[in-house]
Protein backbone atom coordinates (compact mmCIF):
# COMPACT_ATOMS: atom_id res chain seq x y z
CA UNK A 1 -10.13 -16.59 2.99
CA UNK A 2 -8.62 -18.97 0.24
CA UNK A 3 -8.55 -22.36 0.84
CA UNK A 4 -5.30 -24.61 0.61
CA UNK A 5 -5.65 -26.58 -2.77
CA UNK A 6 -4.72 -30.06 -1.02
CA UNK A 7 -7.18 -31.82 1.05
CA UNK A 8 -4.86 -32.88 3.67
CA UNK A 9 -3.33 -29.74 4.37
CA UNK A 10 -7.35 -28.39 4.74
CA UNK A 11 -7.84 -30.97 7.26
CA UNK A 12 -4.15 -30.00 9.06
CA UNK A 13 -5.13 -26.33 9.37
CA UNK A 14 -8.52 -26.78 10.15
CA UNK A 15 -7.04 -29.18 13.66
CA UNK A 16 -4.55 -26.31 13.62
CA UNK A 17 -7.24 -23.65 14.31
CA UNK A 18 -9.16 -26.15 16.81
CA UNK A 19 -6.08 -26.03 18.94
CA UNK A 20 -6.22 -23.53 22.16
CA UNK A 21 -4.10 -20.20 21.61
CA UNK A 22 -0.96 -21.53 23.42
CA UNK A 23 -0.42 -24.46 20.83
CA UNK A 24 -1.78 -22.09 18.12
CA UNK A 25 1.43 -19.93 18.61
CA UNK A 26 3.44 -22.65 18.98
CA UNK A 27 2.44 -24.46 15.92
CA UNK A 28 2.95 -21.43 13.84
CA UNK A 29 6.76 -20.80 15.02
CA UNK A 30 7.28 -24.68 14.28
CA UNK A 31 5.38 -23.79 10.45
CA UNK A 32 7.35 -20.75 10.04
CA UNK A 33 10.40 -22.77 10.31
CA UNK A 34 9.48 -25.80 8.02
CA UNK A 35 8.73 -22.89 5.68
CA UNK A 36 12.47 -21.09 5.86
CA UNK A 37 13.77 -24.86 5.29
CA UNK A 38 11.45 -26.44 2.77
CA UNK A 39 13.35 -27.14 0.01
CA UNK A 40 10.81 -26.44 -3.71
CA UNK A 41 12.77 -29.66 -5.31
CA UNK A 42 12.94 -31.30 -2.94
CA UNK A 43 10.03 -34.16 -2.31
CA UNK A 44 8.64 -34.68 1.43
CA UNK A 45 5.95 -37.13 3.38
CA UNK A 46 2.68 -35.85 4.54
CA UNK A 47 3.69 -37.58 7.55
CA UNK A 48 7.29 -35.27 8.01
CA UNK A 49 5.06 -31.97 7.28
CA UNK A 50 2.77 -32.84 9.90
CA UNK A 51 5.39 -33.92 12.53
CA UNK A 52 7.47 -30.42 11.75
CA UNK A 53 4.16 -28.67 12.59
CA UNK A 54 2.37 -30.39 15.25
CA UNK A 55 5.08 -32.60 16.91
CA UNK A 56 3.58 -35.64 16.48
CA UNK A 57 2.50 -38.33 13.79
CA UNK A 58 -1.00 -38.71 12.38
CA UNK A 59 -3.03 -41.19 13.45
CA UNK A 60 -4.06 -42.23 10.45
CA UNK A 61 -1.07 -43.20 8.15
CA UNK A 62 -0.62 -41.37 4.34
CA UNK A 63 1.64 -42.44 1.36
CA UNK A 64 1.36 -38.96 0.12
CA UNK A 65 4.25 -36.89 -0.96
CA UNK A 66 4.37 -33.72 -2.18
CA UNK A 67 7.24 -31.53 -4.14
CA UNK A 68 8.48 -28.81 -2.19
CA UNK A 69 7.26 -26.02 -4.80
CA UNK A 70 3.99 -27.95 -4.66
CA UNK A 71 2.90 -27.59 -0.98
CA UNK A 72 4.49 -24.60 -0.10
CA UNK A 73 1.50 -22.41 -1.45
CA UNK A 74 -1.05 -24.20 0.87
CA UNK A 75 1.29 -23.91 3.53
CA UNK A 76 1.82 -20.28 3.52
CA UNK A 77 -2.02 -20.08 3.62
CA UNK A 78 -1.93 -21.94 6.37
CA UNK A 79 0.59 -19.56 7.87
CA UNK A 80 -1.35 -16.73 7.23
CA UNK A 81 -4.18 -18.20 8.99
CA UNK A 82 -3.20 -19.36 11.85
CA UNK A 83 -0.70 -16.01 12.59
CA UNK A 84 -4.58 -13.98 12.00
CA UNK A 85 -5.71 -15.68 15.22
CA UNK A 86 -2.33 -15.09 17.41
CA UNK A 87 -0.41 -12.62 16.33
CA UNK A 88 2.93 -12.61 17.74
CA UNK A 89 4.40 -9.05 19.30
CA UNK A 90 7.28 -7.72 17.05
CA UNK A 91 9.72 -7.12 20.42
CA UNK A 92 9.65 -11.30 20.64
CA UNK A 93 10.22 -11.74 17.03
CA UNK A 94 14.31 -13.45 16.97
CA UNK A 95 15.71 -11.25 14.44
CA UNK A 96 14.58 -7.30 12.84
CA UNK A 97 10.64 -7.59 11.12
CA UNK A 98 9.81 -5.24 8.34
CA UNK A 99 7.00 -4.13 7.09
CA UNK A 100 5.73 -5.21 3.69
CA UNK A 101 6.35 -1.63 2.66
CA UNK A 102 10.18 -1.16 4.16
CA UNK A 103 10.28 -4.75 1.88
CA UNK A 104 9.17 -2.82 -1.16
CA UNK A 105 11.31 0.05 -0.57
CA UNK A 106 14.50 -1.66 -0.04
CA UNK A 107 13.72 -3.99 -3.53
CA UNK A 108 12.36 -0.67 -5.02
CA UNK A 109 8.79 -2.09 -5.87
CA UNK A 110 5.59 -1.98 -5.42
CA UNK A 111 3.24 -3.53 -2.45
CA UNK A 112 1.77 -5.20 -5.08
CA UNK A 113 4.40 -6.83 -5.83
CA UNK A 114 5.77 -7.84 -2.57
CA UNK A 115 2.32 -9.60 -2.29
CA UNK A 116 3.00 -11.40 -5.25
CA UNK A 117 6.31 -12.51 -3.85
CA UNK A 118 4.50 -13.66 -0.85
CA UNK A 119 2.34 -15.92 -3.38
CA UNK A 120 5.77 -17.35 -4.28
CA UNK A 121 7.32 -18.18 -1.44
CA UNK A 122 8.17 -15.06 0.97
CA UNK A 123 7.28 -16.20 4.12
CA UNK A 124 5.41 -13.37 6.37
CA UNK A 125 3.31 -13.71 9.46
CA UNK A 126 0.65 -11.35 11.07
CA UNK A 127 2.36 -9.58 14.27
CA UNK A 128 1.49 -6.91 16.60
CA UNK A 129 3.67 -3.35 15.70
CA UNK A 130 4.14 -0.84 18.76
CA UNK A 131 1.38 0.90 17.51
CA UNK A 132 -0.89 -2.03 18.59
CA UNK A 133 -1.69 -2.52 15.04
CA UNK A 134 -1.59 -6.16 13.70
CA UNK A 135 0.15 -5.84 10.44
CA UNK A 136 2.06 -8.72 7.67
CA UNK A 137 5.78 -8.92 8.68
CA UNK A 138 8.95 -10.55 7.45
CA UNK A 139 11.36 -11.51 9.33
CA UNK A 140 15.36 -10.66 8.02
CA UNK A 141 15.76 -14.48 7.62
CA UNK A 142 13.18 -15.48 5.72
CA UNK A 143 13.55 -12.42 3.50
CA UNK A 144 17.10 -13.11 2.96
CA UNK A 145 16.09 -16.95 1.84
CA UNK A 146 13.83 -15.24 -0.71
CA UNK A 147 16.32 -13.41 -1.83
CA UNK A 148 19.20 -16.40 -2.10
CA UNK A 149 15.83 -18.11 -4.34
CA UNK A 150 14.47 -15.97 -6.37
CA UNK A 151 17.61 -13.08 -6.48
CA UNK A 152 16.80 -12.91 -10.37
CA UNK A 153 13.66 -12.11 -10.08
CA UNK A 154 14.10 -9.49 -7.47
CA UNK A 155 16.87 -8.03 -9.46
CA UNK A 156 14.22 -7.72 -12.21
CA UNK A 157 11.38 -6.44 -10.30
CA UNK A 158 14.15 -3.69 -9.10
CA UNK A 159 15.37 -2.79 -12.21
CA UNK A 160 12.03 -2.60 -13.33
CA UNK A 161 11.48 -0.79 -17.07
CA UNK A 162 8.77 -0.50 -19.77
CA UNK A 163 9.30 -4.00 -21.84
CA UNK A 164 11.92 -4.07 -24.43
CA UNK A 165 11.56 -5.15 -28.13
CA UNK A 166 12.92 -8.82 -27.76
CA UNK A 167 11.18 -9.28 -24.55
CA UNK A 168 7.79 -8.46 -26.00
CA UNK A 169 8.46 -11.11 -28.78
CA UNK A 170 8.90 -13.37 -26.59
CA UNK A 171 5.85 -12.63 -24.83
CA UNK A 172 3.74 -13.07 -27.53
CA UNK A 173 5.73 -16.02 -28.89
CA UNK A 174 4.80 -17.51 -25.45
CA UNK A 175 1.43 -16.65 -25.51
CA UNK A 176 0.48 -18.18 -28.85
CA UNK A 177 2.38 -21.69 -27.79
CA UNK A 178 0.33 -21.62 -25.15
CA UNK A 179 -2.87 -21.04 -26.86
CA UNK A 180 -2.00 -23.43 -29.56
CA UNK A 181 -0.37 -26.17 -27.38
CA UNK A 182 -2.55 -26.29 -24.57
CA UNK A 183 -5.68 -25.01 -25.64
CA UNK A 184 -5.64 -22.19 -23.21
CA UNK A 185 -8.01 -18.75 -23.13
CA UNK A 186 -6.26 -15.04 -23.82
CA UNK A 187 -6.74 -14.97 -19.92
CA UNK A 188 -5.02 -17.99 -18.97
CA UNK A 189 -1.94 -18.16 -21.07
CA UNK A 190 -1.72 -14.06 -20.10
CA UNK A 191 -1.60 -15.16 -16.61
CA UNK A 192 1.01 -17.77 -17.20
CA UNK A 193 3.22 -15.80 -18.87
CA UNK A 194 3.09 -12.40 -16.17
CA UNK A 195 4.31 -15.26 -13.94
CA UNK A 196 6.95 -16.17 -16.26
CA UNK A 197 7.92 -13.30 -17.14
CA UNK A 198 7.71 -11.43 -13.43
CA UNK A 199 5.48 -8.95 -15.42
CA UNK A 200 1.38 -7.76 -14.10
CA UNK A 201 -1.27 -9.70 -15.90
CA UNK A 202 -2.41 -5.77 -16.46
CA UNK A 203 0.76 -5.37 -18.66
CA UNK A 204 0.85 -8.34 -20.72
CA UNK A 205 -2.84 -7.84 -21.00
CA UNK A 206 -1.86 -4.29 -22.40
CA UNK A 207 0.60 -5.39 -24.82
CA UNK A 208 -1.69 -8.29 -26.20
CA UNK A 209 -4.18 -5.83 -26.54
CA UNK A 210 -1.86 -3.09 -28.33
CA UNK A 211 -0.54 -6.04 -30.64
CA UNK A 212 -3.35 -7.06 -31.53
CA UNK A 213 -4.45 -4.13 -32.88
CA UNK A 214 -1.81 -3.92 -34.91
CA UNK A 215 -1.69 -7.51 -36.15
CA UNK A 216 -5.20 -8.63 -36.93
CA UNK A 217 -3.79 -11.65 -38.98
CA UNK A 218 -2.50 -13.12 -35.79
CA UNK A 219 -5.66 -15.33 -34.84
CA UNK A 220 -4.41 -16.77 -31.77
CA UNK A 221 -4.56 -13.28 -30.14
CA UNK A 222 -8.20 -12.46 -30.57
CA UNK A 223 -10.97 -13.82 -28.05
CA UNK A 224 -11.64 -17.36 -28.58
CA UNK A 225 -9.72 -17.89 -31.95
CA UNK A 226 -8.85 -21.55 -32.16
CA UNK A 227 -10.86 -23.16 -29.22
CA UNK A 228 -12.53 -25.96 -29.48
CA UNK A 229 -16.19 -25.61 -29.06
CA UNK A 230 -17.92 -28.09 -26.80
CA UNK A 231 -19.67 -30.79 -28.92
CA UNK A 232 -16.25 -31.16 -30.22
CA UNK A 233 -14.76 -31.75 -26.30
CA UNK A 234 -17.20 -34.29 -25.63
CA UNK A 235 -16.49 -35.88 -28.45
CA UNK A 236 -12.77 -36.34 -27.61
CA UNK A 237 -13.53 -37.45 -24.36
CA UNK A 238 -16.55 -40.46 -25.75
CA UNK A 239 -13.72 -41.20 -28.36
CA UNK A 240 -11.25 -41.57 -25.61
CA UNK A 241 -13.53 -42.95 -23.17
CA UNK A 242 -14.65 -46.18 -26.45
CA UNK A 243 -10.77 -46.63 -26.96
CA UNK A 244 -9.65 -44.01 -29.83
CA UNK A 245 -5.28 -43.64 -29.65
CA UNK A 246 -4.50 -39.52 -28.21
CA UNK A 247 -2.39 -39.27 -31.22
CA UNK A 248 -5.20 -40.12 -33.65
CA UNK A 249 -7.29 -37.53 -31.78
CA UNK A 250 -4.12 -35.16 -32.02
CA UNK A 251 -4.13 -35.13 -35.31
CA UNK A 252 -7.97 -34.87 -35.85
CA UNK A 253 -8.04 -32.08 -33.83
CA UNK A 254 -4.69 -30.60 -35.10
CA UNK A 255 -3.94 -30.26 -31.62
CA UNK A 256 -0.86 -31.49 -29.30
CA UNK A 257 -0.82 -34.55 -27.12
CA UNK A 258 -0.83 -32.49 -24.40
CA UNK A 259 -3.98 -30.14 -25.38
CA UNK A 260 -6.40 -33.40 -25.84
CA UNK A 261 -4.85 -35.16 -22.61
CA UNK A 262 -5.93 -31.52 -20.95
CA UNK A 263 -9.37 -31.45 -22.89
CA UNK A 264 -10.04 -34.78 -21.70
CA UNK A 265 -9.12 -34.72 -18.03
CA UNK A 266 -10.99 -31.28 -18.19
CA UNK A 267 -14.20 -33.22 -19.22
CA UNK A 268 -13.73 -35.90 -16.54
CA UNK A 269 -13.90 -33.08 -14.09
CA UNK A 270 -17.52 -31.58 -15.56
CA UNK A 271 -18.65 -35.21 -15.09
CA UNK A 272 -17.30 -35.43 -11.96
CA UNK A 273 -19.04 -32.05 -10.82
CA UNK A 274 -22.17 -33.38 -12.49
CA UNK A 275 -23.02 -36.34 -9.89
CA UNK A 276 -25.53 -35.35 -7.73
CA UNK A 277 -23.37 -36.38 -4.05
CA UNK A 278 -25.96 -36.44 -1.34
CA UNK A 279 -25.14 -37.36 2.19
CA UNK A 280 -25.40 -37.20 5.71
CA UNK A 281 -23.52 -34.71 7.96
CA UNK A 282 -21.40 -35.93 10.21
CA UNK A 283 -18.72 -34.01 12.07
CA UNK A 284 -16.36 -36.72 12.67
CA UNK A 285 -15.67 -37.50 9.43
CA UNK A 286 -13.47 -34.34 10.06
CA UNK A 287 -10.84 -36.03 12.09
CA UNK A 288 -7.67 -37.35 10.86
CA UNK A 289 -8.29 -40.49 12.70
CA UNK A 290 -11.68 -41.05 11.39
CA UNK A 291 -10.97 -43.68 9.03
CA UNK A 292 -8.54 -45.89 10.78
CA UNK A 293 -10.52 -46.18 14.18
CA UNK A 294 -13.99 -45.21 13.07
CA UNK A 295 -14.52 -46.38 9.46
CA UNK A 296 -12.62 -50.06 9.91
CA UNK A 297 -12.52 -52.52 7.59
CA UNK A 298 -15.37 -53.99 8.57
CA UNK A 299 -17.90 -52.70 5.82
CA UNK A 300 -15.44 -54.15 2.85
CA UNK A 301 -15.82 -57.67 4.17
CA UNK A 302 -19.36 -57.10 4.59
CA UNK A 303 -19.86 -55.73 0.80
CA UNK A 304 -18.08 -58.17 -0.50
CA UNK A 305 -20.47 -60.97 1.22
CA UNK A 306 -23.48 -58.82 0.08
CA UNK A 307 -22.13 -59.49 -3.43
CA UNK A 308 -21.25 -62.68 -3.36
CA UNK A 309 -25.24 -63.90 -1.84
CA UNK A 310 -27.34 -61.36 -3.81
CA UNK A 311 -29.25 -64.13 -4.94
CA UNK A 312 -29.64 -65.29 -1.43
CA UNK A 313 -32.24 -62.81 -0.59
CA UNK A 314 -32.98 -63.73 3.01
CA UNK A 315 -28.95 -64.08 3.57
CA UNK A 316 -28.40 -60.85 1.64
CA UNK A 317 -28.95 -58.19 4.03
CA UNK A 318 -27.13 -57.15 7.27
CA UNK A 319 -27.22 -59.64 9.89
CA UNK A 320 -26.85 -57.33 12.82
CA UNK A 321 -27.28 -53.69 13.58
CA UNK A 322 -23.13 -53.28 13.39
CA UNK A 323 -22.99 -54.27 10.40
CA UNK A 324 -25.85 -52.23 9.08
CA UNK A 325 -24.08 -49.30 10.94
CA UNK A 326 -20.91 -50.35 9.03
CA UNK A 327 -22.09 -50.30 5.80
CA UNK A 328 -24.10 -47.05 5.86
CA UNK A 329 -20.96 -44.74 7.71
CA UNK A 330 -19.06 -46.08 5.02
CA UNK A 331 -21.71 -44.99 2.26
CA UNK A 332 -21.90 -41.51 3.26
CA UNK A 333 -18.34 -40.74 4.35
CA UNK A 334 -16.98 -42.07 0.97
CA UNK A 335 -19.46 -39.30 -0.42
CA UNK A 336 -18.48 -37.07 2.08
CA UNK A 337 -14.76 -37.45 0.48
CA UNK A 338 -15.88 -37.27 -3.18
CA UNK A 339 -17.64 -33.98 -2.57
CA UNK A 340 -14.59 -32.56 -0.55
CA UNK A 341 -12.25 -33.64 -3.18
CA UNK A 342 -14.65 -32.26 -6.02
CA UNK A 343 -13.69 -28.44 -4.63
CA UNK A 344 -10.31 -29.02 -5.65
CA UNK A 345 -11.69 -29.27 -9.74
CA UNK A 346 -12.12 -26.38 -11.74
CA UNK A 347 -12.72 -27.81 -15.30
CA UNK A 348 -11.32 -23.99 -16.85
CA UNK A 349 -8.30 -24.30 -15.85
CA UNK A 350 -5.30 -27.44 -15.01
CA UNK A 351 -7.09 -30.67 -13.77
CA UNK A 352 -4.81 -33.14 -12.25
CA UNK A 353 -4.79 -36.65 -13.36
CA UNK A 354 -4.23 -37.97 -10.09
CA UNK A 355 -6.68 -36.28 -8.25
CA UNK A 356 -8.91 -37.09 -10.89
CA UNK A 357 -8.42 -40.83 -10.65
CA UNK A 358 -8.90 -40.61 -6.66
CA UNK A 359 -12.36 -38.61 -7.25
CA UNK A 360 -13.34 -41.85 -9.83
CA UNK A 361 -11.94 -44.49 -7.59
CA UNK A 362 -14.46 -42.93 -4.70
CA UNK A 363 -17.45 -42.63 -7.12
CA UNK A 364 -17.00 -46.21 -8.01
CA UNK A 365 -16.75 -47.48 -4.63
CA UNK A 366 -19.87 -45.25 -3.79
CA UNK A 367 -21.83 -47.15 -6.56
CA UNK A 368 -20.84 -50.26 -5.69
CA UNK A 369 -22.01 -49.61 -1.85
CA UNK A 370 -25.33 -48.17 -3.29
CA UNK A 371 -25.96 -51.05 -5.91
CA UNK A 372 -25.15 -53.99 -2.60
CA UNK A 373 -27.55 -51.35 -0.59
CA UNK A 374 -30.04 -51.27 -2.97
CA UNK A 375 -30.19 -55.39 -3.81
CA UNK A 376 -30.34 -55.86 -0.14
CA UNK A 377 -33.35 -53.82 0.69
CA UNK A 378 -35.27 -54.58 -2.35
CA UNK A 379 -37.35 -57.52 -0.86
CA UNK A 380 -38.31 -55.23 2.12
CA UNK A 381 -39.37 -52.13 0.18
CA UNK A 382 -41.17 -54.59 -2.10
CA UNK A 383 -43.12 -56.18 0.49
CA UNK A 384 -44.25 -52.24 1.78
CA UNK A 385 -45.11 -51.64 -1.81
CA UNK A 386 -47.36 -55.34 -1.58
CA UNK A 387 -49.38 -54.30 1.09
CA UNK A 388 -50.48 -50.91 0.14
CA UNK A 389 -51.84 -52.15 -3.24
CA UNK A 390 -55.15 -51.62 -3.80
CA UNK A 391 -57.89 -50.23 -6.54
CA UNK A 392 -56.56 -46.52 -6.86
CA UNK A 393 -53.16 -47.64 -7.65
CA UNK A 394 -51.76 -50.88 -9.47
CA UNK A 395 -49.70 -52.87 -8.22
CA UNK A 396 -46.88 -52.32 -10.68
CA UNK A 397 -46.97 -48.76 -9.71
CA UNK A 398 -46.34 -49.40 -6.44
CA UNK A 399 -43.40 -51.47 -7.12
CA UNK A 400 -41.45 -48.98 -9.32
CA UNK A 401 -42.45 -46.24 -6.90
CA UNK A 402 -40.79 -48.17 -3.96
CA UNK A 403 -37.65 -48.98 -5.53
CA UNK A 404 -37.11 -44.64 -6.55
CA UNK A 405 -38.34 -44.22 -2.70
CA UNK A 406 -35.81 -47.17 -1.61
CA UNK A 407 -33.01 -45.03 -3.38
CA UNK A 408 -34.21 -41.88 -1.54
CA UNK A 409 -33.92 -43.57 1.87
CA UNK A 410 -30.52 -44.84 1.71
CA UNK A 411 -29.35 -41.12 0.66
CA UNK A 412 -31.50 -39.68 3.61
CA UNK A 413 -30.71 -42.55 6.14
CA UNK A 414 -28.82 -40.98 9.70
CA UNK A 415 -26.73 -44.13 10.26
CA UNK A 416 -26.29 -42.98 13.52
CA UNK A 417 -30.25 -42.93 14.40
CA UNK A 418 -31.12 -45.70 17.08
CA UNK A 419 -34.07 -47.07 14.60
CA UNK A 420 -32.85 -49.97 12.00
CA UNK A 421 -32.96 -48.84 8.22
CA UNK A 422 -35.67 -51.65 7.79
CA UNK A 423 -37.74 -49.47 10.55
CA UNK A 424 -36.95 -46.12 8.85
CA UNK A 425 -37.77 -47.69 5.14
CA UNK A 426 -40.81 -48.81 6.35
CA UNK A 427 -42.11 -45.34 7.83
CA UNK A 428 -40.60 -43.39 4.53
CA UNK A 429 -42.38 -46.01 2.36
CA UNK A 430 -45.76 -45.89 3.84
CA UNK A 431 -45.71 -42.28 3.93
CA UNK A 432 -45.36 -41.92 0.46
CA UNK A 433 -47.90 -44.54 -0.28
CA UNK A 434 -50.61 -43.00 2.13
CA UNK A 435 -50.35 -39.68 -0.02
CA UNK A 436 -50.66 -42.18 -2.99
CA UNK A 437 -53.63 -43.76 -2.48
CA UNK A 438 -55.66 -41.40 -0.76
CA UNK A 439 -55.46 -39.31 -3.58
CA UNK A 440 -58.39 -38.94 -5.67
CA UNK A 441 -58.72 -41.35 -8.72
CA UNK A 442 -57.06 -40.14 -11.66
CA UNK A 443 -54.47 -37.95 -9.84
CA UNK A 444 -52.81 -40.94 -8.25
CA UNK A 445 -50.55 -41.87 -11.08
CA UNK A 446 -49.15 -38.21 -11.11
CA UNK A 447 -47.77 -37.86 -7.84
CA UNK A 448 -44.65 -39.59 -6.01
């Protein structure tokens, strides 16, 4: 099943599918109707899509907004979804359902296609046909608001006909600028311009193939003509990253504005897919209200005191188990949202800046939790380290192993656990340390 792009609307159908089959049905009439209205240039709240679904505000309160074109994708998947698990019985449908083939026949196209259109904005829902078979239908309405959209599209889909002279041109016109301006693969600019165009992928794939063939001389057609390798990426991005103008970069590259803004957002990604985001499972991290009546505020005050007496060691560490408690949920559901967020990046193909920023904004907070975490407990995992030494291992050993095996605890730690973190840093250290120094001489300094 694909998965909505937007994190929010994930978390809205994944309540939606909680919900017992009454409310199921219910909230996918109320869906099916924001759909039929939703306007693609038009902007909306998070907060209005989720009160035209469920019937009620969020708990937790979002600035989001998203462009009408923008969401509508997501929300048809969440349509499709939620009609799977209730299909409705055509006889209670308001107005005439057709079948995704009597659609096809009456625009004089292919299935195929109609799917396409469904991609696009044609809003269908499973029901249940006389035959008892559940089947996609469309309702007369929503087709005919599809139509009043996207009539010139339909009208070219009907009329359809092998591609004429001028329109090939300016297929491959399109394809090139593509290539050139945004640095995109054959594949990717092909698939941009079938949705242009309201051709297949298969056919413009055919015709860049054919032409091709016949002009050799035009680089941008073949393979990987004209990408930029990856040494050269990275080295955008370090330039970037140390201060270096785009348009100087631009023009080093011979590239557009645009193409090293892409190449450089499209290497934030890969970094951001690099971290290694460990945490602990936790199923209410799930709920919409989570972070306004679980999480608090009560761990930021508490960091920021951690920060400001980190040469206080004996003041520096959680006064109470709350607070520890605090600190830690906050730790791992901050992961928990970078590595959520992280399934919306795919570094091959358009990598928002905004979700981008969000993703770094979380892995800085993250490392600033760890880096408090990690000052605090210090003294504690030092004084483990202290009492283990001994002959077989030095001291200094000791030391450096408990501050890697510190790290390892607060990525392992179940906040949740009725034993302190002191307690469970304790037991973790000692472990490690018993296998340390009851190993045989000489094998000691090559184990962890």
């Amino acid at each position: 099943m694909r998965e909505p792009r937007h994190r929010s609307v994930r978390e809205l159908r994944r309540g939606l599918l909680m919900s017992p089959p009454a409310v199921r049905r219910r909230h996918t009439d109320r869906l099916e109707a924001l759909l039929l209205e939703l306007d693609p240039q038009r902007t909306y709240p998070f907060e209005f899509l989720y009160y035209r679904v469920t019937g009620f505000r969020p708990a937790e309160q979002s600035q989001q907004t998203f462009r009408g074109e923008e969401v509508m994708p997501d929300l048809l998947l969440v349509l499709d979804a939620l009609s799977e698990t209730v299909p409705a019985p055509v006889g209670e449908a308001r107005d005439q359902v057709m079948t995704v083939e009597q659609v096809a026949g009456r625009h004089n196209v292919s299935v195929r296609t109609v799917r396409r259109w469904r991609r696009r904005g044609l809003v269908a829902r499973k029901y249940v046909f006389p035959d008892g078979r559940v089947r996609v239908g469309v309702r007369r309405e929503a087709l005919r608001k599809f139509e009043q959209l996207r009539g010139e599209q339909l009208r070219k889909s009907g009329n359809f006909s092998r591609m004429d002279a001028e329109e090939e041109r300016q297929i491959i016109e399109r394809v090139e600028q593509l290539r050139r301006e945004d640095d995109l693969s054959l594949t990717e600019a092909a698939a941009q311009v079938a949705e242009h165009f309201d051709r297949s992928q298969e056919s413009v794939r055919q015709l860049l193939k054919r032409f091709s063939e016949e002009h050799p001389e035009r680089e941008l057609l073949r393979g990987q003509a004209g990408k930029i390798g990856r040494a050269d990426r990275r080295h955008i991005y370090r330039g970037y990253r140390q201060g270096a103008p785009v348009e100087e970069l631009a023009e080093q590259y011979a590239r557009s504005r645009s193409s090293i803004y892409r190449i450089i957002n499209q290497e934030r990604a890969r970094d951001l897919l690099d971290l290694r985001v460990q945490h602990v499972p936790d199923e209410d991290f799930r709920l919409p209200e989570f972070e306004t009546e679980k999480l608090g505020r009560q761990w930021e005050t508490l960091l920021g005191r951690l920060e400001l007496e980190q040469g206080e060691q004996a003041a520096a560490i959680p006064q109470t188990e709350e607070e520890e408690t605090a600190l830690f949920r906050a730790y791992n559901y901050t992961k928990y949202l970078l590595a959520e967020g992280r399934q919306e990046l795919n570094p091959r193909r358009y990598v928002s800046a905004r979700l981008l920023d969000r993703l770094e904004k979380l892995q800085r907070r993250t490392e600033r939790i760890r880096q408090a975490l990690l000052r605090a407990y210090q003294p504690a995992a030092e004084q483990v380290a202290r009492q283990h030494a001994g002959d077989s291992v030095s001291l200094q050993d000791l030391l450096c192993r408990a501050r890697s095996g510190l790290s390892q605890a607060i990525d392992t730690f179940d906040y949740r656990s009725p034993a302190p973190f002191p307690s469970f840093l304790k037991l973790h250290l000692q472990k490690r340390f018993a296998r340390l120094t009851s190993a045989p001489e000489g094998e000691a300094s090559g184990r962890q």
